[in-house]
C-alpha atoms as a PDB file:
ATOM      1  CA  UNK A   1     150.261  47.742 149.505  1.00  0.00           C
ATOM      2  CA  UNK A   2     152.778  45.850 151.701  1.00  0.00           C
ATOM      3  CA  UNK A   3     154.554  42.648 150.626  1.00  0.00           C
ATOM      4  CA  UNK A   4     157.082  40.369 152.781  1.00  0.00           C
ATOM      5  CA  UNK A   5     159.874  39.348 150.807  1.00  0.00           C
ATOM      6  CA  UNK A   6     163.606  39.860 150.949  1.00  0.00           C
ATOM      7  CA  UNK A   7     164.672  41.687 147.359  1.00  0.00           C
ATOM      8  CA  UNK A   8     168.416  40.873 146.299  1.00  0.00           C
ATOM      9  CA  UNK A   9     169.082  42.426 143.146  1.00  0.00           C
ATOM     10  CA  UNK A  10     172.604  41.479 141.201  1.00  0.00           C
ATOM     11  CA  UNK A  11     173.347  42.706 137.879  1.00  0.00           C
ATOM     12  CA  UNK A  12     175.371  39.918 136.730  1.00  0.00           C
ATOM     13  CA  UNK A  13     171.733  38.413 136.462  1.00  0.00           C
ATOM     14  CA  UNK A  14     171.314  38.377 132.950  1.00  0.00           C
ATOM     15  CA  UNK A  15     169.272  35.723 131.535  1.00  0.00           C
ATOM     16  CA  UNK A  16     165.850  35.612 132.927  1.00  0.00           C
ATOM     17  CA  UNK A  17     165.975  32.071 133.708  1.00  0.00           C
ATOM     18  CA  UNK A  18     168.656  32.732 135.988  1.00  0.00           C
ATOM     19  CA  UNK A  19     167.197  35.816 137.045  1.00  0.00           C
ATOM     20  CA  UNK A  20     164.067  33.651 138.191  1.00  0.00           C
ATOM     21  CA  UNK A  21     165.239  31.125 140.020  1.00  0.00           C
ATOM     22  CA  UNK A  22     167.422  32.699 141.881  1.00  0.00           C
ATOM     23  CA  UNK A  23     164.247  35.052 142.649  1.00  0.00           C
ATOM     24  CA  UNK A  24     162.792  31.933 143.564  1.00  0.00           C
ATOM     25  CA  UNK A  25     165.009  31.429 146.320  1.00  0.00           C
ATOM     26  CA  UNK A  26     165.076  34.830 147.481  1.00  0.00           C
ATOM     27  CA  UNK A  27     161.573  34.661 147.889  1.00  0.00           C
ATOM     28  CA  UNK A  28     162.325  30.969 149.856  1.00  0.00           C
ATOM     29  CA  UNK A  29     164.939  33.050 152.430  1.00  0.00           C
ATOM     30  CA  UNK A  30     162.492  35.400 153.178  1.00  0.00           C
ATOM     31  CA  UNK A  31     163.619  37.079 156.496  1.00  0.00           C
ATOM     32  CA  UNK A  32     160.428  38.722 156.982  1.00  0.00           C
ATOM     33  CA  UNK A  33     161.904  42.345 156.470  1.00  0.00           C
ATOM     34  CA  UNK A  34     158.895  44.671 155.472  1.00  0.00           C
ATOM     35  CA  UNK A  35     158.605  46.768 152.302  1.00  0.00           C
ATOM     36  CA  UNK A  36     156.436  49.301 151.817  1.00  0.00           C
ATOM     37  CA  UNK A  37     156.277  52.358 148.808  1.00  0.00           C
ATOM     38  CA  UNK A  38     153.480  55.119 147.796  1.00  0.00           C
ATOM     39  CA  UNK A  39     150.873  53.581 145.024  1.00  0.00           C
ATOM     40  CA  UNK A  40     149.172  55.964 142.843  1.00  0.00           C
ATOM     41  CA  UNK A  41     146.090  54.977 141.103  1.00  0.00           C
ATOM     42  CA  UNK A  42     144.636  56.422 137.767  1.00  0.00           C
ATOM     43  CA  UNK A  43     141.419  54.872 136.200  1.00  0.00           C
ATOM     44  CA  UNK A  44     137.246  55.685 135.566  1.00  0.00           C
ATOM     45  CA  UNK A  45     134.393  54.082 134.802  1.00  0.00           C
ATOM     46  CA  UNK A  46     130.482  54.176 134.358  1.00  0.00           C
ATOM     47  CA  UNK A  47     127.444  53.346 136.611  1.00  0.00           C
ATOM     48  CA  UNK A  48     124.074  52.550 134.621  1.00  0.00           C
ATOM     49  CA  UNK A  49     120.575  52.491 136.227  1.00  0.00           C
ATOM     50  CA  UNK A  50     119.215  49.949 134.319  1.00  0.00           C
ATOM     51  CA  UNK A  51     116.078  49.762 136.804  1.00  0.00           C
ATOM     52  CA  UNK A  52     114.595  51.567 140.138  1.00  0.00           C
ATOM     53  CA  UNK A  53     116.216  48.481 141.612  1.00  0.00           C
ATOM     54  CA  UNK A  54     119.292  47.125 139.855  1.00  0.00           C
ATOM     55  CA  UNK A  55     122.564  48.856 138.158  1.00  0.00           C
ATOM     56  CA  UNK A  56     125.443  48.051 136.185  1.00  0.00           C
ATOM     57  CA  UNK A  57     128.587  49.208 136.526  1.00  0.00           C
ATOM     58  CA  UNK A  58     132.102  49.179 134.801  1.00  0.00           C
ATOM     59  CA  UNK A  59     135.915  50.485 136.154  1.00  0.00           C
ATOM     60  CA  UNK A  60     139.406  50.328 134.844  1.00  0.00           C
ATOM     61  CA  UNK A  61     142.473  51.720 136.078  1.00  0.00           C
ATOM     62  CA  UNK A  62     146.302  50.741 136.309  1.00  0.00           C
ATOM     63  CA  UNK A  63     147.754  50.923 139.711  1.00  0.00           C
ATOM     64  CA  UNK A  64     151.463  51.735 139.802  1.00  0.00           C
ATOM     65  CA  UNK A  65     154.467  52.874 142.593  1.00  0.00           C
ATOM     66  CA  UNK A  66     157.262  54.643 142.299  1.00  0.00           C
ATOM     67  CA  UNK A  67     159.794  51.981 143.264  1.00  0.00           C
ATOM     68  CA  UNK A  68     160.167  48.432 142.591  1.00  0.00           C
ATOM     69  CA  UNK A  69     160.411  46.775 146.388  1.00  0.00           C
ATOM     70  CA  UNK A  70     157.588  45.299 146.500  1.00  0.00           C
ATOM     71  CA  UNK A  71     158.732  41.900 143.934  1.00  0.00           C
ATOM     72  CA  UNK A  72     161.946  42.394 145.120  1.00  0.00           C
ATOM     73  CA  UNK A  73     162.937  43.905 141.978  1.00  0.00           C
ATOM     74  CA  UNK A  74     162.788  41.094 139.887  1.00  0.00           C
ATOM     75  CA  UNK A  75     160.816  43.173 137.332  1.00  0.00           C
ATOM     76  CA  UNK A  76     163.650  45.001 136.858  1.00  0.00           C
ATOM     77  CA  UNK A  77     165.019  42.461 135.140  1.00  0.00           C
ATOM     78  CA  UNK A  78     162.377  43.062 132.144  1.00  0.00           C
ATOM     79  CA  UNK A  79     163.799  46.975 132.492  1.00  0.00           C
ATOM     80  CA  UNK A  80     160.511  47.430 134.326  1.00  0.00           C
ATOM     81  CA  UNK A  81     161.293  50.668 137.204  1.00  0.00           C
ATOM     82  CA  UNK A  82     158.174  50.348 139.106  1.00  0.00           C
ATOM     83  CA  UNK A  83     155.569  48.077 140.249  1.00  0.00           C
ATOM     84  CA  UNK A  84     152.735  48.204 138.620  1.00  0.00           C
ATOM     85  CA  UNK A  85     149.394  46.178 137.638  1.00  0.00           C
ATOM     86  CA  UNK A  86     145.694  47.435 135.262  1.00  0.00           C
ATOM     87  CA  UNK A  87     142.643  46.358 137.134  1.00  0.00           C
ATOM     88  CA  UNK A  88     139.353  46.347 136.173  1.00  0.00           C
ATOM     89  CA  UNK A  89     135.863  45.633 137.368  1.00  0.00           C
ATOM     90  CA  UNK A  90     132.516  44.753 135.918  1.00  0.00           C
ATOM     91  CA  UNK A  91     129.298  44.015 138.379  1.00  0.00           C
ATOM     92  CA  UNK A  92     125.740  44.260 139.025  1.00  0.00           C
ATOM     93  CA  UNK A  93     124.385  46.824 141.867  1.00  0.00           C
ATOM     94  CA  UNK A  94     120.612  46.380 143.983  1.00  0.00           C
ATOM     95  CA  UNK A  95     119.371  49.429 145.795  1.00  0.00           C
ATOM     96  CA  UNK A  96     117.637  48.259 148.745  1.00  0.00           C
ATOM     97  CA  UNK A  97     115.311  51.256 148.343  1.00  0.00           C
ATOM     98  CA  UNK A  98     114.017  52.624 144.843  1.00  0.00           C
ATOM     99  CA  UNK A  99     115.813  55.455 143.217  1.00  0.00           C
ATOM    100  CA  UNK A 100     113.609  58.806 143.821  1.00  0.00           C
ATOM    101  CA  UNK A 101     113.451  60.783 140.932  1.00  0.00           C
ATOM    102  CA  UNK A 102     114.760  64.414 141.476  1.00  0.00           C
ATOM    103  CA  UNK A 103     112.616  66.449 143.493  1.00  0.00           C
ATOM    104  CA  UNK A 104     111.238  69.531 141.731  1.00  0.00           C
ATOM    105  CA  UNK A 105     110.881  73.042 143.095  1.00  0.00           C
ATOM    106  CA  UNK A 106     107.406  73.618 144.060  1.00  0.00           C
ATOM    107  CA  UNK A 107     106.008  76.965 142.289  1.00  0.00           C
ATOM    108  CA  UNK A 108     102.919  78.917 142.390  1.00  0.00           C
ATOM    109  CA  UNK A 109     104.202  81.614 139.454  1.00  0.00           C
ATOM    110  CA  UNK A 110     100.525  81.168 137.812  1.00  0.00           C
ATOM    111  CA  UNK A 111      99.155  82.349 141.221  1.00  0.00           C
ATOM    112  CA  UNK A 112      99.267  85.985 141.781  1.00  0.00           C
ATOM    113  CA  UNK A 113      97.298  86.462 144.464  1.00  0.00           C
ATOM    114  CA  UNK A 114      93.991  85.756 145.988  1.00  0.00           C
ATOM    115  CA  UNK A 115      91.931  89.120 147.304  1.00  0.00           C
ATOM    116  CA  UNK A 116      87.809  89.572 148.447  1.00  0.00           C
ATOM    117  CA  UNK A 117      86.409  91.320 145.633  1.00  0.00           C
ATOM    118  CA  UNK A 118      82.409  90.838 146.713  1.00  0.00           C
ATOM    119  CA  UNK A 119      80.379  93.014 143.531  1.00  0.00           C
ATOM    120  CA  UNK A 120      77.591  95.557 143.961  1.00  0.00           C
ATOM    121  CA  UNK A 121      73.939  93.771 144.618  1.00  0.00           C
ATOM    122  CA  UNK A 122      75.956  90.003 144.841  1.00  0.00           C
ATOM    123  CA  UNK A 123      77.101  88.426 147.321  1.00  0.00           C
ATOM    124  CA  UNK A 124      81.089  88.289 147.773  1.00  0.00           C
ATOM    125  CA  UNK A 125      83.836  85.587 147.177  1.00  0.00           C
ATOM    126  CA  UNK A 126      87.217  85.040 147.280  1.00  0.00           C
ATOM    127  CA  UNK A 127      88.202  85.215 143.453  1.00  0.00           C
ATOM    128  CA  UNK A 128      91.732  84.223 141.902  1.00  0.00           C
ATOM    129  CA  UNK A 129      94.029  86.794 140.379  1.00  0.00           C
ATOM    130  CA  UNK A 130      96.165  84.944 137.443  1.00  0.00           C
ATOM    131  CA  UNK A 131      98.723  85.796 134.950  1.00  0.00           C
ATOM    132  CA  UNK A 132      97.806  83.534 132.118  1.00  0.00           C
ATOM    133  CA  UNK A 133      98.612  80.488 133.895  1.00  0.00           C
ATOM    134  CA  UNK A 134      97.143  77.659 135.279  1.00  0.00           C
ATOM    135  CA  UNK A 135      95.965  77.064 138.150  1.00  0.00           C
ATOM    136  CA  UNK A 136      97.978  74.799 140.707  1.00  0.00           C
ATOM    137  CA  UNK A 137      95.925  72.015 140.343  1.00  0.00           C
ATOM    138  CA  UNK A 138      98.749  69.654 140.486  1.00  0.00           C
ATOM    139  CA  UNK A 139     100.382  71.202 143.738  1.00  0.00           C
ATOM    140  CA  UNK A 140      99.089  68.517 145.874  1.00  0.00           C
ATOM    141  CA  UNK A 141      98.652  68.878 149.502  1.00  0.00           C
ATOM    142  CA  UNK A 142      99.847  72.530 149.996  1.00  0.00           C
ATOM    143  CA  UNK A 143      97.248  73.930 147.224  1.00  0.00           C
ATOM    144  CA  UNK A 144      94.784  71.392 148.599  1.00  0.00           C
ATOM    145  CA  UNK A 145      95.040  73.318 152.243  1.00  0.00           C
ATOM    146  CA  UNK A 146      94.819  76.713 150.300  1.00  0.00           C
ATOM    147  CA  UNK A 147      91.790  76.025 148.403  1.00  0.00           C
ATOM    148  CA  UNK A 148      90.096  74.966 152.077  1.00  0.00           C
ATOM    149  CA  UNK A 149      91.097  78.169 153.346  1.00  0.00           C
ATOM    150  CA  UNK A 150      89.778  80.046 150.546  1.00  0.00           C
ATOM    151  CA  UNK A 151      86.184  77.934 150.865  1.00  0.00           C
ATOM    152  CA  UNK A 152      86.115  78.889 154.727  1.00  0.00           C
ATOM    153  CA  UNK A 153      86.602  82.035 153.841  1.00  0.00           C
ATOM    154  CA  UNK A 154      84.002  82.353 151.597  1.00  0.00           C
ATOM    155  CA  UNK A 155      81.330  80.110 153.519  1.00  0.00           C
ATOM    156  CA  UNK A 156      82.074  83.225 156.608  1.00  0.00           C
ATOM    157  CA  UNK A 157      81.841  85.780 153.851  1.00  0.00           C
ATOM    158  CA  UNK A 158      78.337  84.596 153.218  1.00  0.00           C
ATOM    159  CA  UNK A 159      77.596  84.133 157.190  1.00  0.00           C
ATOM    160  CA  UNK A 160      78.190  87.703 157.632  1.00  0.00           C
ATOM    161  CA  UNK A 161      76.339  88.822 154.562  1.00  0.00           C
ATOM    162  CA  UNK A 162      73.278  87.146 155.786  1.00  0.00           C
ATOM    163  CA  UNK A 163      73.495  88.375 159.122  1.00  0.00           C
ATOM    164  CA  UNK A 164      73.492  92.026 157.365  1.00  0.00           C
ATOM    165  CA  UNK A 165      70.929  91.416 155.643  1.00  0.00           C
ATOM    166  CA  UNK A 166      68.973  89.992 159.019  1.00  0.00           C
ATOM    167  CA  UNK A 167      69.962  93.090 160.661  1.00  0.00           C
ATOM    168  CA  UNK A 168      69.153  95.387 157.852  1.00  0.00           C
ATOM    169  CA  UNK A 169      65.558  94.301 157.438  1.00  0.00           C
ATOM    170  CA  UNK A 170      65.339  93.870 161.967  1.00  0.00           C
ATOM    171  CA  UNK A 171      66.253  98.089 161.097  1.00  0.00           C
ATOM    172  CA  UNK A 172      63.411  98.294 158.263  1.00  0.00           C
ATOM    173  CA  UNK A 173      61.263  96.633 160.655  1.00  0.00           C
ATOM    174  CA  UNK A 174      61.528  98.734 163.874  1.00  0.00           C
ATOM    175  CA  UNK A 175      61.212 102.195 161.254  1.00  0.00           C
ATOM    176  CA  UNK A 176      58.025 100.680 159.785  1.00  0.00           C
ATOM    177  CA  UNK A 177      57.029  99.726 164.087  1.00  0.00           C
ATOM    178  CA  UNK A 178      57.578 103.796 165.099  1.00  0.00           C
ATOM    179  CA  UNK A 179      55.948 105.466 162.200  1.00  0.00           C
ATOM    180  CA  UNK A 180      53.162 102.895 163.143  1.00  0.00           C
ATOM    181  CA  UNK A 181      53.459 104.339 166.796  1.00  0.00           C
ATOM    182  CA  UNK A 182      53.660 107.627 165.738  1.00  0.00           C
ATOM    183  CA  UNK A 183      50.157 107.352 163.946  1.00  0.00           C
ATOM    184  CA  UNK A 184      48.499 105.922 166.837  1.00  0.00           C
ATOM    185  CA  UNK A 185      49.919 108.134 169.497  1.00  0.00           C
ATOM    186  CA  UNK A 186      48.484 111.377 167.213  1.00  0.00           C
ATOM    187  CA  UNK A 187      45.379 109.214 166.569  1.00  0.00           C
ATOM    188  CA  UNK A 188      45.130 108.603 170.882  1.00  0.00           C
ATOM    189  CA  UNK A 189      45.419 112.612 171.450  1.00  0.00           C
ATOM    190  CA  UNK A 190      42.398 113.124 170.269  1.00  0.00           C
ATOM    191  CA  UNK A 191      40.074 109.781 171.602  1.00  0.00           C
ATOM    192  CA  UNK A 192      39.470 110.374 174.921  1.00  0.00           C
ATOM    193  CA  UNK A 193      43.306 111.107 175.529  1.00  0.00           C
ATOM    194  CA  UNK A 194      41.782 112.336 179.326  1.00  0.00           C
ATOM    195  CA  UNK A 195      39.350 109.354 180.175  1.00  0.00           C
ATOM    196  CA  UNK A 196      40.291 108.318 183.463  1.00  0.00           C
ATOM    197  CA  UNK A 197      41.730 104.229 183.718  1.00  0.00           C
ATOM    198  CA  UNK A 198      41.774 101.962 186.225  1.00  0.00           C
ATOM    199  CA  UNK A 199      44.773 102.003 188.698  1.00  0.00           C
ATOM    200  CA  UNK A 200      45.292 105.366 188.153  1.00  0.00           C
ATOM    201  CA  UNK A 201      46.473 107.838 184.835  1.00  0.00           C
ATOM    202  CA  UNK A 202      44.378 107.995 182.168  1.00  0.00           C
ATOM    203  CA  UNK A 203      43.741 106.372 178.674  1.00  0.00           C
ATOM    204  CA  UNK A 204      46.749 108.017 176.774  1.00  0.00           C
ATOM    205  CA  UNK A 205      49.274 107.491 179.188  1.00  0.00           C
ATOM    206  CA  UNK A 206      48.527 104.124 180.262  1.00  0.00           C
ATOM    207  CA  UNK A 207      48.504 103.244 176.327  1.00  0.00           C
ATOM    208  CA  UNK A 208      52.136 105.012 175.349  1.00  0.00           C
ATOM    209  CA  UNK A 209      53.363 102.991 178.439  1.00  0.00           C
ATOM    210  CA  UNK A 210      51.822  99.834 176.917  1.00  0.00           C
ATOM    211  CA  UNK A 211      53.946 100.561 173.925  1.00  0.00           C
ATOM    212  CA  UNK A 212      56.701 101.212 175.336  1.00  0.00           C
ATOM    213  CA  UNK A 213      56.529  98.464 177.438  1.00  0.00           C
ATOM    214  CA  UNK A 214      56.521  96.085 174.075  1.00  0.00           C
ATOM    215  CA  UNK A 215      59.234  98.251 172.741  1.00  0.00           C
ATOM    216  CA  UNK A 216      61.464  97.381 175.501  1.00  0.00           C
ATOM    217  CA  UNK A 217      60.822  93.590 175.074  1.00  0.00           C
ATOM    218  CA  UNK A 218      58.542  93.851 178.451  1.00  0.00           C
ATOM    219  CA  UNK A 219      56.108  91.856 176.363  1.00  0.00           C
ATOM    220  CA  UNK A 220      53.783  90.254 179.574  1.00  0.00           C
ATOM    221  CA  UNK A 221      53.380  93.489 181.370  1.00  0.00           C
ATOM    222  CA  UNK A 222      52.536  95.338 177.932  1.00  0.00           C
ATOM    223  CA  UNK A 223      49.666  92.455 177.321  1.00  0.00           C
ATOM    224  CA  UNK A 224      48.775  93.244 180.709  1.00  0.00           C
ATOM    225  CA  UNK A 225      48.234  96.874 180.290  1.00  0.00           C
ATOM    226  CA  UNK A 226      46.661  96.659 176.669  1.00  0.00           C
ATOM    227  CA  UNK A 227      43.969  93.995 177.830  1.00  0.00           C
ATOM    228  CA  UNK A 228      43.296  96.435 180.590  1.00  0.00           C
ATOM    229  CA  UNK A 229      42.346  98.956 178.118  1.00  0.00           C
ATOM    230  CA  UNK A 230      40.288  96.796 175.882  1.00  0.00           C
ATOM    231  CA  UNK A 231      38.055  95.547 179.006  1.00  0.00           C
ATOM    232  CA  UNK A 232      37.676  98.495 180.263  1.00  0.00           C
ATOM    233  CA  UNK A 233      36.919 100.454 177.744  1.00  0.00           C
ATOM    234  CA  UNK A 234      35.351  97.393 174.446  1.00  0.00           C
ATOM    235  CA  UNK A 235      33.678 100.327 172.638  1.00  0.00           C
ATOM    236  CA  UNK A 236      36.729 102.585 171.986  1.00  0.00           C
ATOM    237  CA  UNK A 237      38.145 103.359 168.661  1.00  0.00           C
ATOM    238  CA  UNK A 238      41.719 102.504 169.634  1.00  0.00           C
ATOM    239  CA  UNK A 239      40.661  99.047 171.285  1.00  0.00           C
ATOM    240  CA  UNK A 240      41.204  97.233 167.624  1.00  0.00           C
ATOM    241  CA  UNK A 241      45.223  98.767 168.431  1.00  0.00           C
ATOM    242  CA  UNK A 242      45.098  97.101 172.123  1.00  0.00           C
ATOM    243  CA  UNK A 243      44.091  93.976 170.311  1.00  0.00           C
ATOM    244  CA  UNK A 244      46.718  94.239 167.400  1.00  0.00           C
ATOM    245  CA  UNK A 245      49.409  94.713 169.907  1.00  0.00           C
ATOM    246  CA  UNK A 246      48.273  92.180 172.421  1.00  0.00           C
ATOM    247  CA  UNK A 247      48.904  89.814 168.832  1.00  0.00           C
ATOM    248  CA  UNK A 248      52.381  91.140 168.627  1.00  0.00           C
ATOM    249  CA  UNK A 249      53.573  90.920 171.815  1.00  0.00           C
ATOM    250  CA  UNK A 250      52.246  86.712 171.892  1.00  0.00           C
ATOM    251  CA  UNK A 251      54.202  87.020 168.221  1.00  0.00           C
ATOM    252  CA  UNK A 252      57.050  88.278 170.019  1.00  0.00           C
ATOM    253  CA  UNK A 253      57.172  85.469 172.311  1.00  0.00           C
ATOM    254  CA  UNK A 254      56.607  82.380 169.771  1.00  0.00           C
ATOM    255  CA  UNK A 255      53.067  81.738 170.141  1.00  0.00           C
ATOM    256  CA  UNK A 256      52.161  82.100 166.678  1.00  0.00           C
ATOM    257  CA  UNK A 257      48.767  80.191 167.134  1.00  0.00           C
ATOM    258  CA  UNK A 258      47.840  82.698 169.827  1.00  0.00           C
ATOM    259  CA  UNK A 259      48.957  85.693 167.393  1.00  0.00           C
ATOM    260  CA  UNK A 260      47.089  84.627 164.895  1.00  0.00           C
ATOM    261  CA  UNK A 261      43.601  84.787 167.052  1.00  0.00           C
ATOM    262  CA  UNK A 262      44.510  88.104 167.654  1.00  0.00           C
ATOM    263  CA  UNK A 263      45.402  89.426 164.644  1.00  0.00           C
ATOM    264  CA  UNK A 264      41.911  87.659 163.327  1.00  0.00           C
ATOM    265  CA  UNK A 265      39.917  89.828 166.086  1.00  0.00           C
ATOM    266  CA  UNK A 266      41.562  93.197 164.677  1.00  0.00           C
ATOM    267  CA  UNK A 267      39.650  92.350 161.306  1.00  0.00           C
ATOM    268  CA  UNK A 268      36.361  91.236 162.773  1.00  0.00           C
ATOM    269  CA  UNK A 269      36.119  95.616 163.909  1.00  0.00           C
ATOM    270  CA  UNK A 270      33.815  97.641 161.905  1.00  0.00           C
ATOM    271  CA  UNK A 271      36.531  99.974 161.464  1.00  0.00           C
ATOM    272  CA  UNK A 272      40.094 100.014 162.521  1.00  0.00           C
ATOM    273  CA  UNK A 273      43.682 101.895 162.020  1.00  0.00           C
ATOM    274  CA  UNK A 274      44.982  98.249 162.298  1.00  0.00           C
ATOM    275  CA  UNK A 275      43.611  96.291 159.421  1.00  0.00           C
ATOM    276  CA  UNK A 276      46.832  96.551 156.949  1.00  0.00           C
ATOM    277  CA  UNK A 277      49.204  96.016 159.855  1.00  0.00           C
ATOM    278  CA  UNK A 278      46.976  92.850 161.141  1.00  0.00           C
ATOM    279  CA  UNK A 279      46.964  91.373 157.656  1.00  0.00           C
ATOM    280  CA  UNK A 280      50.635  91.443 156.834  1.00  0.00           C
ATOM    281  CA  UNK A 281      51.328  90.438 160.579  1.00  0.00           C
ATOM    282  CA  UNK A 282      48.706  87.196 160.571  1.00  0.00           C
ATOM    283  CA  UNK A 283      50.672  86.432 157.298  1.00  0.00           C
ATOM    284  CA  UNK A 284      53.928  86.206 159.046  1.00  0.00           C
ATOM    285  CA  UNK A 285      52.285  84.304 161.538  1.00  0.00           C
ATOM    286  CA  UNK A 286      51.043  81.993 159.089  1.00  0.00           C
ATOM    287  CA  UNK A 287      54.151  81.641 157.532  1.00  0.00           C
ATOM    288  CA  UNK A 288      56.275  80.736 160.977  1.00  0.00           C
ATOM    289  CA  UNK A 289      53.585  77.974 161.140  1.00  0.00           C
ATOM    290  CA  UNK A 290      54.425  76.547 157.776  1.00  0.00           C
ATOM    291  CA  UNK A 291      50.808  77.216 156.530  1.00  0.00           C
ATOM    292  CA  UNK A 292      52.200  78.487 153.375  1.00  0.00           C
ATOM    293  CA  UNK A 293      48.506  78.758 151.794  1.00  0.00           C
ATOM    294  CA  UNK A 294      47.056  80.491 154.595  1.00  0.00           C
ATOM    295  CA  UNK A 295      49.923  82.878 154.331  1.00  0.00           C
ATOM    296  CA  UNK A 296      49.423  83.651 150.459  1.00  0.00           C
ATOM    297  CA  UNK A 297      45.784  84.175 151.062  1.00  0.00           C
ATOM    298  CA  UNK A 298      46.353  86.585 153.702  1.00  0.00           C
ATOM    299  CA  UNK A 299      49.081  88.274 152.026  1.00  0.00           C
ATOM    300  CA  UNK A 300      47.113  88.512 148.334  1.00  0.00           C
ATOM    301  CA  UNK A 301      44.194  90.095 150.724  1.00  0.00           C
ATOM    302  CA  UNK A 302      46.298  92.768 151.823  1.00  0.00           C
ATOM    303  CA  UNK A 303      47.352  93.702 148.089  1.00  0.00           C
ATOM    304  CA  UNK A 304      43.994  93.662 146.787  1.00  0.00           C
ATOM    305  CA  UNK A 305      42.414  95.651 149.661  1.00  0.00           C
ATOM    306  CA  UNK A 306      45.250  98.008 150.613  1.00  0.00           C
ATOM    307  CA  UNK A 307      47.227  98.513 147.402  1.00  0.00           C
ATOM    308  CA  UNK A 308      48.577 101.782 149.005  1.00  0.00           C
ATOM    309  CA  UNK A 309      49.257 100.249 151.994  1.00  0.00           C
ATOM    310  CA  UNK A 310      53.211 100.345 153.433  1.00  0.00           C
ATOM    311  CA  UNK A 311      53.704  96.961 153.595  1.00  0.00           C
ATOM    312  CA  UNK A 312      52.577  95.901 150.056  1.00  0.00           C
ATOM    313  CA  UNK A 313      55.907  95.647 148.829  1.00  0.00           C
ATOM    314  CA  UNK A 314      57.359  93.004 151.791  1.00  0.00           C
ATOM    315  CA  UNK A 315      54.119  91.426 150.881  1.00  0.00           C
ATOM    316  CA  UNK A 316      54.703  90.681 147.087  1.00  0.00           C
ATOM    317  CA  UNK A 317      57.862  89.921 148.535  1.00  0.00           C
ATOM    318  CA  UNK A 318      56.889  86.898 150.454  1.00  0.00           C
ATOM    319  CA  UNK A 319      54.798  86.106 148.034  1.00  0.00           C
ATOM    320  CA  UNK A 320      57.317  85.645 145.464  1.00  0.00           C
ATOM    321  CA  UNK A 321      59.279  83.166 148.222  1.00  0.00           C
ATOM    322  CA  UNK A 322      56.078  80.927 149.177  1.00  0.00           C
END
């Protein structure tokens, strides 16, 4: 607070009327000599959000110096030591942008954790592990993230269970496939197991090498081998096998029409080792065609003719699915 006056102070300035006009002229002569003192301000107020937008306010406080320079001392006069004035304010306030209410700690104390707990016989999922809480449903984008997670993980959960369970019955399959070949390779010992074959070897070796030919995914050079057999020698009792396998290696390979033809010749024999494995294997057939009635025919055939048979229990099995 600076003021330019000239202060000339006389205490034979008694009356006030005096006193202010010869302030008056003092203030008329100024010289243009500067003043300055320390001001010391005491005071408060309020602010009051009346809106998102608009506030009120209200301030008072009395400003004051240590000196009285700055009027010259003419309140001195009044036995006033200092200069000193109250001010006070009262307004209106607009926020350009609206007031944000405080922003609250985010907290997940209802969540414990979140662990794969997949039960016996079921398939698994990602469960939640609470304490009485909640959930986070209100936790917006970071729980929304978390709860994606957790369905990905459970969606890959189930991938992998299914390819188990692909793998596990691929495992079932191939056990039922040797025990098969183990029957026919005692059943080949005794049938001729010396009979010379075209090309050179003889019937049993030329038919374990068929077999294993199919076994090691070889599937055109085991039909080859296993049609050899069956023209060369129609009238043997292992030719309904040749046929059966010449059925699963075109299975093998997609051509389910062609399978099933096959498969169909194995039952037209008088007598075969192949009839129970030809029935459940024209129903599969059937049933990569779509010709879901064909299938349950076949398939009900096998139950009511081989009851005993190995595969009755895959075939109530399908049944149950078609």
């Amino acid at each position: 607070m600076i003021r330019f006056t000239e202060s000339v102070y006389n205490e034979e300035f008694s009356n006030p009327n005096t006193a202010n006009t010869q302030y008056q002229q003092d203030v008329a002569s100024n010289d243009g000599e500067t003043y300055s003192a320390p001001s010391y301000i005491v005071g408060g107020g309020f602010d009051f959000l009346l809106s998102p937008k608009w506030g009120m306010n209200a301030y008072v406080d009395y400003r004051f110096t240590d000196t009285d320079d700055l009027d010259g001392g003419y309140m001195s006069i009044y036995g006033s030591n200092s200069d000193g004035y109250l001010n006070g304010r009262l307004g209106l306030t607009y926020y350009m942008g609206a007031a944000e209410a405080p922003a609250q700690e985010e907290s997940f104390s209802g969540l414990e954790e979140f662990q794969l707990e997949p039960e016996s016989g079921q398939q698994g999922e990602i469960v939640w592990e609470e304490s009485g809480a909640p959930r986070p449903e209100a936790q917006g984008t970071d729980y929304s993230e978390l709860q994606s997670r957790v369905q990905n993980l459970n969606q890959e959960l189930q991938s992998k269970e299914k390819n188990i369970n692909e793998l596990e019955a691929q495992i079932a399959s191939q056990e039922e496939r040797i025990r098969s070949l183990e029957r026919e390779l005692n059943e080949v010992e005794g049938q001729m197991g010396t009979a010379p074959v075209t090309g050179g070897g003889n019937y049993k070796m030329v038919y374990e090498d068929a077999v294993q030919q199919f076994y090691n995914r070889n599937y055109s050079s085991a039909m080859s081998s296993f049609r050899s057999l069956l023209n060369q020698y129609p009238d043997h009792k292992l030719a309904s096998n040749c046929q059966y396998w010449i059925g699963e290696c075109q299975f093998a390979q997609g051509n389910y029409s062609q399978a099933v033809q096959s498969f169909q010749a194995v039952l037209n024999y008088s007598s075969s080792y192949k009839f129970d494995d030809a029935l459940i294997m024209l129903g599969r057939s059937y049933m990569k065609m779509g010709n879901n009635d064909n299938a349950r025919n076949v398939l009900q055939r096998l139950l009511n003719e081989y009851p005993d048979s190995e595969y009755a229990g895959k075939a109530r099995n399908w049944l149950n699915r078609l």
